[in-house]
Protein backbone atom coordinates (compact mmCIF):
# COMPACT_ATOMS: atom_id res chain seq x y z
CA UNK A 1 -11.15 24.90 32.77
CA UNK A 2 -11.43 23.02 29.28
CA UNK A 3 -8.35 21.45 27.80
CA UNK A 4 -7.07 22.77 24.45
CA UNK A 5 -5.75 19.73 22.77
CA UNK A 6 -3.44 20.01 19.77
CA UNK A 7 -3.38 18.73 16.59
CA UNK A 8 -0.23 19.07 14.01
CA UNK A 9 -0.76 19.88 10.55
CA UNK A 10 1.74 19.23 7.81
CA UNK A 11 1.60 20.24 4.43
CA UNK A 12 0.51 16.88 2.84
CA UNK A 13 -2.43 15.11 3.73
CA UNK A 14 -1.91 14.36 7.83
CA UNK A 15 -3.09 15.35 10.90
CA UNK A 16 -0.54 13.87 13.32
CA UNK A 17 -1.54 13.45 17.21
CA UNK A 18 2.41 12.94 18.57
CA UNK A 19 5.09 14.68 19.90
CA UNK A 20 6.41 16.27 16.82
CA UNK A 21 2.91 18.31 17.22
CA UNK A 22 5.08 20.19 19.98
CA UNK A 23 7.87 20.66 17.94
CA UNK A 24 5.94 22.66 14.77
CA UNK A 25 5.18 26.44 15.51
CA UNK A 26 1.40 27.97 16.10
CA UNK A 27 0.75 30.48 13.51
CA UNK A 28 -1.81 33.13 13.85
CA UNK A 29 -5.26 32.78 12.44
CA UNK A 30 -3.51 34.88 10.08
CA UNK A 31 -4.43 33.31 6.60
CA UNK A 32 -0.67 34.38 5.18
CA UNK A 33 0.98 33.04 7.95
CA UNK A 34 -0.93 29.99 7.87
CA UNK A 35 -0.03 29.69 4.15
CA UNK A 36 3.68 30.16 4.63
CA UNK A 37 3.91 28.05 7.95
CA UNK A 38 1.60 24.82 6.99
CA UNK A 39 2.01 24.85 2.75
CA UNK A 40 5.59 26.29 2.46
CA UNK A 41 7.63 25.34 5.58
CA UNK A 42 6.62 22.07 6.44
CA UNK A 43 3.33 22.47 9.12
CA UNK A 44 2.18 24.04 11.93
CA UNK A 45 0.05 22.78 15.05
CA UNK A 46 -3.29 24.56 16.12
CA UNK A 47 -5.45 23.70 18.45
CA UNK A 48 -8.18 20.41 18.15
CA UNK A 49 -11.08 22.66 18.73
CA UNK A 50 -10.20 25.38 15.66
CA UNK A 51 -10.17 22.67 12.81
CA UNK A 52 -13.03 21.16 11.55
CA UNK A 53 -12.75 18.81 8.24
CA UNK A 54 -14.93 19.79 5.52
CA UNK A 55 -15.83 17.91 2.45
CA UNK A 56 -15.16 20.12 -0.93
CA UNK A 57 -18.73 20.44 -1.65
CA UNK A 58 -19.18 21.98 1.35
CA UNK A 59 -16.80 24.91 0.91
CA UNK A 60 -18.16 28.25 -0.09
CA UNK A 61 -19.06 28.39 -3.58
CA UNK A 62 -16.65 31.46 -4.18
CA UNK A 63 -13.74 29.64 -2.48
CA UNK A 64 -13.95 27.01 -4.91
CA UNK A 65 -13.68 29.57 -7.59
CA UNK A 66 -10.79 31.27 -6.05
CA UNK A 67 -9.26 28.03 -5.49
CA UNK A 68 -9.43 26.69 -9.21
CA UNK A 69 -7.62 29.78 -10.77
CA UNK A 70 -4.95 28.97 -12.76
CA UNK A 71 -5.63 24.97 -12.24
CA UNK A 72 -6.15 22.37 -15.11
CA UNK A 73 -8.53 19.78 -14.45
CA UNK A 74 -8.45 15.90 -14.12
CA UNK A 75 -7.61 16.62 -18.47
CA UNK A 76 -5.42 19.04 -18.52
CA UNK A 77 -7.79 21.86 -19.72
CA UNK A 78 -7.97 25.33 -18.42
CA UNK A 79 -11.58 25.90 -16.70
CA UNK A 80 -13.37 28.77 -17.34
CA UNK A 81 -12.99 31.66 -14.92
CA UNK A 82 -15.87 31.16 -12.51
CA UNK A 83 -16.33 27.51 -12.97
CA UNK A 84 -14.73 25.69 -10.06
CA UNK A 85 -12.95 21.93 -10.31
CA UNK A 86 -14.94 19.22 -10.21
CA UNK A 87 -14.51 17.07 -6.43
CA UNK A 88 -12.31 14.69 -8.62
CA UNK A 89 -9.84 17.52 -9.22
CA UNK A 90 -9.44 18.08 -5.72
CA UNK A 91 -9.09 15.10 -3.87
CA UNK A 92 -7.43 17.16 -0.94
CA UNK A 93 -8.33 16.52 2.92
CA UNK A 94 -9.74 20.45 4.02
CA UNK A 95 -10.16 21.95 6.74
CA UNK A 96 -12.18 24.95 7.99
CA UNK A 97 -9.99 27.05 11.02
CA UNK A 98 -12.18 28.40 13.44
CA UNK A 99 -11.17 31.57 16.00
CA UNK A 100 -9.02 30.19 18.54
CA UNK A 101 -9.30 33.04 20.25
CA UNK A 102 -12.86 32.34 21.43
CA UNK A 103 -13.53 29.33 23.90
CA UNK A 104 -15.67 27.13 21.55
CA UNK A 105 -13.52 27.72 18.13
CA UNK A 106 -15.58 29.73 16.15
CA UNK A 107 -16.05 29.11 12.73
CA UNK A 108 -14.40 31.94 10.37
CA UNK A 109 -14.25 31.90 6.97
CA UNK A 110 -10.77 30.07 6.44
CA UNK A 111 -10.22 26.94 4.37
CA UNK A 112 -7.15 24.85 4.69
CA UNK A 113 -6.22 22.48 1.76
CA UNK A 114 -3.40 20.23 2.08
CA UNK A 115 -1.76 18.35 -0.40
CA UNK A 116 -2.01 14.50 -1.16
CA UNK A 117 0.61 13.47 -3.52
CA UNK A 118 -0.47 10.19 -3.94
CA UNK A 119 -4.14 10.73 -5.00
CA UNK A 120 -5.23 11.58 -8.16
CA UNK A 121 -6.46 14.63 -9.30
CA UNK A 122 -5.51 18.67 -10.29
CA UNK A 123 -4.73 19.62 -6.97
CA UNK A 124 -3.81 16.65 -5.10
CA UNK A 125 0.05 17.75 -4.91
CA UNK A 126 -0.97 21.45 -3.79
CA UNK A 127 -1.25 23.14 -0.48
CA UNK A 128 -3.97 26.29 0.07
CA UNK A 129 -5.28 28.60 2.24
CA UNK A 130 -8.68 30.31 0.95
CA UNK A 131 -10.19 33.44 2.79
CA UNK A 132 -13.22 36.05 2.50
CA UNK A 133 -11.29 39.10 2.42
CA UNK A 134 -10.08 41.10 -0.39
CA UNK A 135 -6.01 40.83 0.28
CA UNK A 136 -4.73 40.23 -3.09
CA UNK A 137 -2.15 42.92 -2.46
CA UNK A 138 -1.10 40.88 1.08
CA UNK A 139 -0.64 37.67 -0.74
CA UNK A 140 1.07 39.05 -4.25
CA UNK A 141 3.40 40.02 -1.24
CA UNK A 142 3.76 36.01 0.27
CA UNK A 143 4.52 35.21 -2.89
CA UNK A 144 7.00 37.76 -3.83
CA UNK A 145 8.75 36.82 0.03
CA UNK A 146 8.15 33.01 -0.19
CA UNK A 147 10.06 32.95 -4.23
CA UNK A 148 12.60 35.35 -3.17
CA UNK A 149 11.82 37.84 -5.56
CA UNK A 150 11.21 41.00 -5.33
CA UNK A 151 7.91 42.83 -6.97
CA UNK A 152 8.13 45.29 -8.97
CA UNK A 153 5.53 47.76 -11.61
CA UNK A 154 5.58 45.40 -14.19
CA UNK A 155 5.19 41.72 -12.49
CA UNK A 156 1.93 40.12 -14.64
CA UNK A 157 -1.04 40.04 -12.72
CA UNK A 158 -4.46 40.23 -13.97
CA UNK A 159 -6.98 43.02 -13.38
CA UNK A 160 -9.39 43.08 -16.38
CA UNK A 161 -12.05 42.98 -13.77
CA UNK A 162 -11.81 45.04 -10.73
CA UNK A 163 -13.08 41.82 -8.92
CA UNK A 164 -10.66 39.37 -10.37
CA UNK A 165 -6.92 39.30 -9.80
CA UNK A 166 -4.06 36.23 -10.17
CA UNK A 167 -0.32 36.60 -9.92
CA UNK A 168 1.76 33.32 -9.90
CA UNK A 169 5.74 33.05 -9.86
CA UNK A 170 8.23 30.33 -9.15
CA UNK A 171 11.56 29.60 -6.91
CA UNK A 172 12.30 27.61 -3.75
CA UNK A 173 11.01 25.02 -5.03
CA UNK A 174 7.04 25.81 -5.58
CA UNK A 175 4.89 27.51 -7.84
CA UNK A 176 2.99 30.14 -5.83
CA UNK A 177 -0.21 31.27 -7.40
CA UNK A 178 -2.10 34.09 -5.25
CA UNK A 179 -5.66 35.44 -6.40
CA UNK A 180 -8.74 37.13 -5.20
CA UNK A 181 -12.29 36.68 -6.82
CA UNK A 182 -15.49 37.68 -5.62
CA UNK A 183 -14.53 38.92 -2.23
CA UNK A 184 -12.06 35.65 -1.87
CA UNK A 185 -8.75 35.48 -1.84
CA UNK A 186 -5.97 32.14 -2.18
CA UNK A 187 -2.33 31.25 -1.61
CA UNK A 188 -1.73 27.67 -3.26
CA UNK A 189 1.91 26.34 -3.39
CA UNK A 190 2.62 23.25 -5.86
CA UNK A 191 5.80 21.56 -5.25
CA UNK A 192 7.95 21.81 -8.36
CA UNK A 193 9.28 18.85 -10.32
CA UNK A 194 12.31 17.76 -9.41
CA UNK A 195 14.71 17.26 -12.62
CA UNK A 196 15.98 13.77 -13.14
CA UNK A 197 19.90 14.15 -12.66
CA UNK A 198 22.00 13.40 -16.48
């Protein structure tokens, strides 16, 4: 019988291999739970043979589009809409999570980005999950939960394009930004600045 080992993930850039990996909860290759567990609640441990690193130019070209909605680049500008960040902007370690429900982990079409504070570039402070599905309506939902506020008919979201969709709001301390292009969908958190006590 194979070992599973076990690998922690925390919300910044770290994969740990100790015994706090015991202490964070497994989530289900569910991509919302993965969100809320790993980007919003401080990590989660899956097992070794599930997560594979990936280098940004390797992710799916629609998953980088999904993933640079709403994002500045390295200068502050808005992108255009299906233009994805440059590698510079996203300096992030990723992670592709496999199926652990099969024996050799396989590959599904799940990204993992974690945040690195202390590197430079657009999304170095955020945490993401990126999926092929179209569950915009599941992750306006994290948001709403994760915030603490409740949706309602007239929350802003985008849906010029029946293929394009972006809702974004802010409390617990992160900006949440969920959207779906193209078949993908994305749950980033960014930690919100803390205000310098007076």
């Amino acid at each position: 019988m194979a070992r599973v080992h076990w690998i922690a993930l925390a919300g910044v850039a770290s994969v740990l291999a100790s015994p706090l990996a015991a202490a964070l909860p497994t989530p289900s290759l569910d991509p919302v739970s993965l969100f809320t567990q790993t980007c919003t609640k401080g990590g989660a441990h899956l097992p070794s043979n599930v997560v594979t690193a990936v280098d940004y130019d390797r992710m799916a070209p629609q998953a980088k589009v999904v993933l640079s909605m709403g994002a500045p680049d390295a200068a502050g500008r808005a992108g255009s809409l299906f233009t994805p960040l440059s590698k510079r902007d996203v300096p992030n370690n990723i992670y592709r999570i496999g199926d652990w429900n099969t024996p050799e982990g396989k590959a599904s079409n799940i990204y993992l980005i974690l945040a690195d504070p202390g590197a430079k570039g657009a999304l170095a402070s955020s945490c993401a999950v990126v999926w092929k599905a179209n569950a915009f309506d599941d992750a306006r939902h994290a948001v709403s939960t994760i915030v603490g506020q409740p949706l309602n008919a007239s929350d802003p979201y985008v849906t010029g394009a029946s293929d394009i969709q972006a809702y974004a709001a802010i409390g617990n301390g992160f900006s949440i930004k969920a959207a779906q292009v193209e078949g993908w969908t994305m749950l980033r958190a960014t930690p919100e600045p803390r205000t310098a006590a007076k």
